[in-house]
N, C-alpha and C. Protein backbone atom coordinates (compact mmCIF):
# COMPACT_ATOMS: atom_id res chain seq x y z
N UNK A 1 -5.31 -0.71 21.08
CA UNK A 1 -5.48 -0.44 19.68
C UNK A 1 -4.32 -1.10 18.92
N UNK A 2 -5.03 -1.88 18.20
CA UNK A 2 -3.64 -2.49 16.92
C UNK A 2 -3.21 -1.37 15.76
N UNK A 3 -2.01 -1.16 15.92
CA UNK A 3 -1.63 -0.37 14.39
C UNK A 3 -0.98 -1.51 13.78
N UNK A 4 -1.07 -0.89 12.57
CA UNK A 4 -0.64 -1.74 11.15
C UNK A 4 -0.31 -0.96 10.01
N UNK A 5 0.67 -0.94 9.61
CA UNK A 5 0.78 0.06 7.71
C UNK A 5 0.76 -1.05 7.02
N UNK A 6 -0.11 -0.67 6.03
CA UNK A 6 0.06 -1.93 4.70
C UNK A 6 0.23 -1.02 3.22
N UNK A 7 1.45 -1.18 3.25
CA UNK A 7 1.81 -0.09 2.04
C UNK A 7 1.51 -1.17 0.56
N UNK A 8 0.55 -0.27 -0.56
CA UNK A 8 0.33 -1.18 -1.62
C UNK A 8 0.72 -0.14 -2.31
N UNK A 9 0.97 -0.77 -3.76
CA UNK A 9 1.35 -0.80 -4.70
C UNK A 9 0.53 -0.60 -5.85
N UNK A 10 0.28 0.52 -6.47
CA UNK A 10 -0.79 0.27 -8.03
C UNK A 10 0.27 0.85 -9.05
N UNK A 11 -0.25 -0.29 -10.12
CA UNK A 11 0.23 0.36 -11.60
C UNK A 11 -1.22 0.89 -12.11
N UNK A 12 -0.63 2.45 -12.27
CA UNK A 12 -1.46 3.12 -13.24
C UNK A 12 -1.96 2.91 -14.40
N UNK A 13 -3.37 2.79 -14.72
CA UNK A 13 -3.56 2.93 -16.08
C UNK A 13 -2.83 4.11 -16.93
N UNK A 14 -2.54 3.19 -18.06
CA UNK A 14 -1.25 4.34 -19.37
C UNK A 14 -2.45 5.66 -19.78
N UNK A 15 -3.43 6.01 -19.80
CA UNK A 15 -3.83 7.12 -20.65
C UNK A 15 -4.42 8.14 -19.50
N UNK A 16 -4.24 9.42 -19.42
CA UNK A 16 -4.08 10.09 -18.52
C UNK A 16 -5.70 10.63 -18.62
N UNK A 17 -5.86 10.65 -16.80
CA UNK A 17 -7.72 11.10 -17.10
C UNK A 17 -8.32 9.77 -15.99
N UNK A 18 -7.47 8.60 -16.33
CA UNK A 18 -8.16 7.36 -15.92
C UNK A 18 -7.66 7.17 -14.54
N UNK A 19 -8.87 6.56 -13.80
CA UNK A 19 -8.48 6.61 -12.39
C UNK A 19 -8.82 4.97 -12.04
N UNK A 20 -7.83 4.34 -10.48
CA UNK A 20 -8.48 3.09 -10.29
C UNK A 20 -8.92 3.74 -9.11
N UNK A 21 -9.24 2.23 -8.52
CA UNK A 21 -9.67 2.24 -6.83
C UNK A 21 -9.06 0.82 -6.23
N UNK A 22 -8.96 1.07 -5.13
CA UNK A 22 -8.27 -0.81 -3.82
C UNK A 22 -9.29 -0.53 -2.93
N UNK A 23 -9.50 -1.92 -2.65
CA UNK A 23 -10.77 -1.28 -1.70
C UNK A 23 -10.47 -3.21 -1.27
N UNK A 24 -10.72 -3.05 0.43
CA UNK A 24 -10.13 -4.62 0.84
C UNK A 24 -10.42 -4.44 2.19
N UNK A 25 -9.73 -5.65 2.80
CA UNK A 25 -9.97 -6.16 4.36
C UNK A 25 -8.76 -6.20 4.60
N UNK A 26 -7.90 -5.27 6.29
CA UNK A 26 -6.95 -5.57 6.64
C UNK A 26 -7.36 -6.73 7.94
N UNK A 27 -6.66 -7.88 7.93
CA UNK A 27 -6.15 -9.05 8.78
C UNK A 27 -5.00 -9.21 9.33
N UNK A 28 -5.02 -9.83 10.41
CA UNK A 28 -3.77 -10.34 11.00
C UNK A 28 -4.38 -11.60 11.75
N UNK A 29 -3.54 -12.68 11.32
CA UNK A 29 -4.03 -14.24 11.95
C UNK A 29 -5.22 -14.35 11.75
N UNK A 30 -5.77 -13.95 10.70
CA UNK A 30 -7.81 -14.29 10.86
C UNK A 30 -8.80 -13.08 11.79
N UNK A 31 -8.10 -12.08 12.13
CA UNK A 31 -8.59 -11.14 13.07
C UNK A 31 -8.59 -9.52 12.26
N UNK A 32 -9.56 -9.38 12.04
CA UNK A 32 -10.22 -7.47 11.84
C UNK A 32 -9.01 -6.93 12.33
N UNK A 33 -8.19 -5.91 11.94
CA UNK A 33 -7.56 -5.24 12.26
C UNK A 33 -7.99 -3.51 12.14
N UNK A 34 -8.54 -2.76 12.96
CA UNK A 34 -8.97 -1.59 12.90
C UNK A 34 -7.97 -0.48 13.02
N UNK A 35 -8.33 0.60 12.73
CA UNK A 35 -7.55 1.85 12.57
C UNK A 35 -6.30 1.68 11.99
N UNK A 36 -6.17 0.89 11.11
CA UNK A 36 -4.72 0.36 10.53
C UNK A 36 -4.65 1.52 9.32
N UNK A 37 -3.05 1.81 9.25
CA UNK A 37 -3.20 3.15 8.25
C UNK A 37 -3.01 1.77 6.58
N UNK A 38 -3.37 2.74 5.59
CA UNK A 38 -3.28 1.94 4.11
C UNK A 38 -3.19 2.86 3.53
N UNK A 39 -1.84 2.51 2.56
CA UNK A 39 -1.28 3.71 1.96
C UNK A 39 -1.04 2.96 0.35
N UNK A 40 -1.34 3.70 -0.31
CA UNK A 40 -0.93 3.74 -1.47
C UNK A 40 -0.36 4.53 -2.48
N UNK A 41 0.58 3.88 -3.29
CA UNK A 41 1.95 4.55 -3.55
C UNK A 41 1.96 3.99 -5.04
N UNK A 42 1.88 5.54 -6.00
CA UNK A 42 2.15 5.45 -6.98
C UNK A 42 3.69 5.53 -7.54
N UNK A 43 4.42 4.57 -7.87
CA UNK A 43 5.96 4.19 -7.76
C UNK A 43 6.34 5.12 -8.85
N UNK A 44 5.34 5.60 -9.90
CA UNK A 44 5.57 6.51 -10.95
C UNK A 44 5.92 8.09 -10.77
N UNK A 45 5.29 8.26 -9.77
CA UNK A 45 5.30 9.63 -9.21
C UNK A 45 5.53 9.92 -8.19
N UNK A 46 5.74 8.65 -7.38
CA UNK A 46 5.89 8.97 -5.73
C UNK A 46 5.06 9.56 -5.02
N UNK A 47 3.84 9.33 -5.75
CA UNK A 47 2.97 10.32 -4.70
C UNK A 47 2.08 9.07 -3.83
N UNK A 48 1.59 9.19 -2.74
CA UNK A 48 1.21 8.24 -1.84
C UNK A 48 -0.30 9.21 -1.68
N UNK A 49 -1.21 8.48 -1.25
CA UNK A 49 -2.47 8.66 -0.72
C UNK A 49 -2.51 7.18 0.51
N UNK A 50 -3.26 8.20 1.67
CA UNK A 50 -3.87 6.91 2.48
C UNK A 50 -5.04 7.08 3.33
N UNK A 51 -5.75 6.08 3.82
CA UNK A 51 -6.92 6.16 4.42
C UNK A 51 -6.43 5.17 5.96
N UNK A 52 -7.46 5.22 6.72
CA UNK A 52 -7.56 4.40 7.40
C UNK A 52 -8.70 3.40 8.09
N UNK A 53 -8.52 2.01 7.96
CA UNK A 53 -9.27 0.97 8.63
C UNK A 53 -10.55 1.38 9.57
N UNK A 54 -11.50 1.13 9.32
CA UNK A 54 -12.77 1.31 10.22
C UNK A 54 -12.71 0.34 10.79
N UNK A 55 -13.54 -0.06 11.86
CA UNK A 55 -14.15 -0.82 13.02
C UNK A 55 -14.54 -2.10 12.32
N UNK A 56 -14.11 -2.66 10.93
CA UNK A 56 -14.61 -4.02 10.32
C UNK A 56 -13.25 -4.12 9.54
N UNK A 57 -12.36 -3.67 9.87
CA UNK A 57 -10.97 -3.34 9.05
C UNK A 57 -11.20 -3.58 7.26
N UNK A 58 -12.22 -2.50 6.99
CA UNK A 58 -12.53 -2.28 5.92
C UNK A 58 -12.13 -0.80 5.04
N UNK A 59 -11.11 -1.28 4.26
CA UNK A 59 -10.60 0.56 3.71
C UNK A 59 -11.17 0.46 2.08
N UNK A 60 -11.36 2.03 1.75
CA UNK A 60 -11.51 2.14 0.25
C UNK A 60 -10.59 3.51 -0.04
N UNK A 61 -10.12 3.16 -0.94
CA UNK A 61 -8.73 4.35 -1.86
C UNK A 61 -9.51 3.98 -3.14
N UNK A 62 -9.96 5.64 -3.30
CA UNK A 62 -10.94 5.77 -4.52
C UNK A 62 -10.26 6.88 -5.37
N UNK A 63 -10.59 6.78 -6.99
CA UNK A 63 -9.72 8.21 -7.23
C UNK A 63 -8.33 7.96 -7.48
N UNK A 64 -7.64 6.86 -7.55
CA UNK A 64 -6.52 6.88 -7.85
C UNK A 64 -5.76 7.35 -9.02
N UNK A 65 -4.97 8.88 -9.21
CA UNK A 65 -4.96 9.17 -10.71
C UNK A 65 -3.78 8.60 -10.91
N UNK A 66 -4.11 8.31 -12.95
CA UNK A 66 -2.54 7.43 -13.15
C UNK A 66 -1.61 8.69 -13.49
N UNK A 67 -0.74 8.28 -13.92
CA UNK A 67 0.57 8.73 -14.11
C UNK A 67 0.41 10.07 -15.20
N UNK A 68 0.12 11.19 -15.39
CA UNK A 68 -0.10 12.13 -16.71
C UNK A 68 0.65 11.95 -17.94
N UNK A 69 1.96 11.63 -17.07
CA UNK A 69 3.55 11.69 -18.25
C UNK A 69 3.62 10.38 -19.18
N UNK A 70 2.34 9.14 -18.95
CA UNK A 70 2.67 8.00 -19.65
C UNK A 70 2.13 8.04 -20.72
């Protein structure tokens, strides 16, 4: 089994209520990377959410809330 962290990065939308989503393919050299953790990290709040890589190293982070205080 390959592990992998791929820590990303979102800027929040400014009006509170509004949510995004990342949704992608983890790779290494041209190769599917499965069960890879993917974390995402709101730098505003420090709060992190993560999922992990299926069997097509395909993740979705849905629901991302922005920041309340902006």
């Amino acid at each position: 089994m390959i592990a992998a962290l791929l820590e990303l990065l979102w800027l929040a939308p400014a009006a509170f209520g509004q949510t995004a989503s990342i949704n992608g393919t983890v790779t290494a050299t041209g190769t599917l990377v499965q069960h890879a953790t993917v974390t995402a990290t709101n730098t505003a709040t420090n709060i992190a959410r993560s999922t992990e890589t299926g069997t097509a190293g395909v993740y979705s982070l849905t629901e991302l809330v922005a920041d309340p205080t902006t």
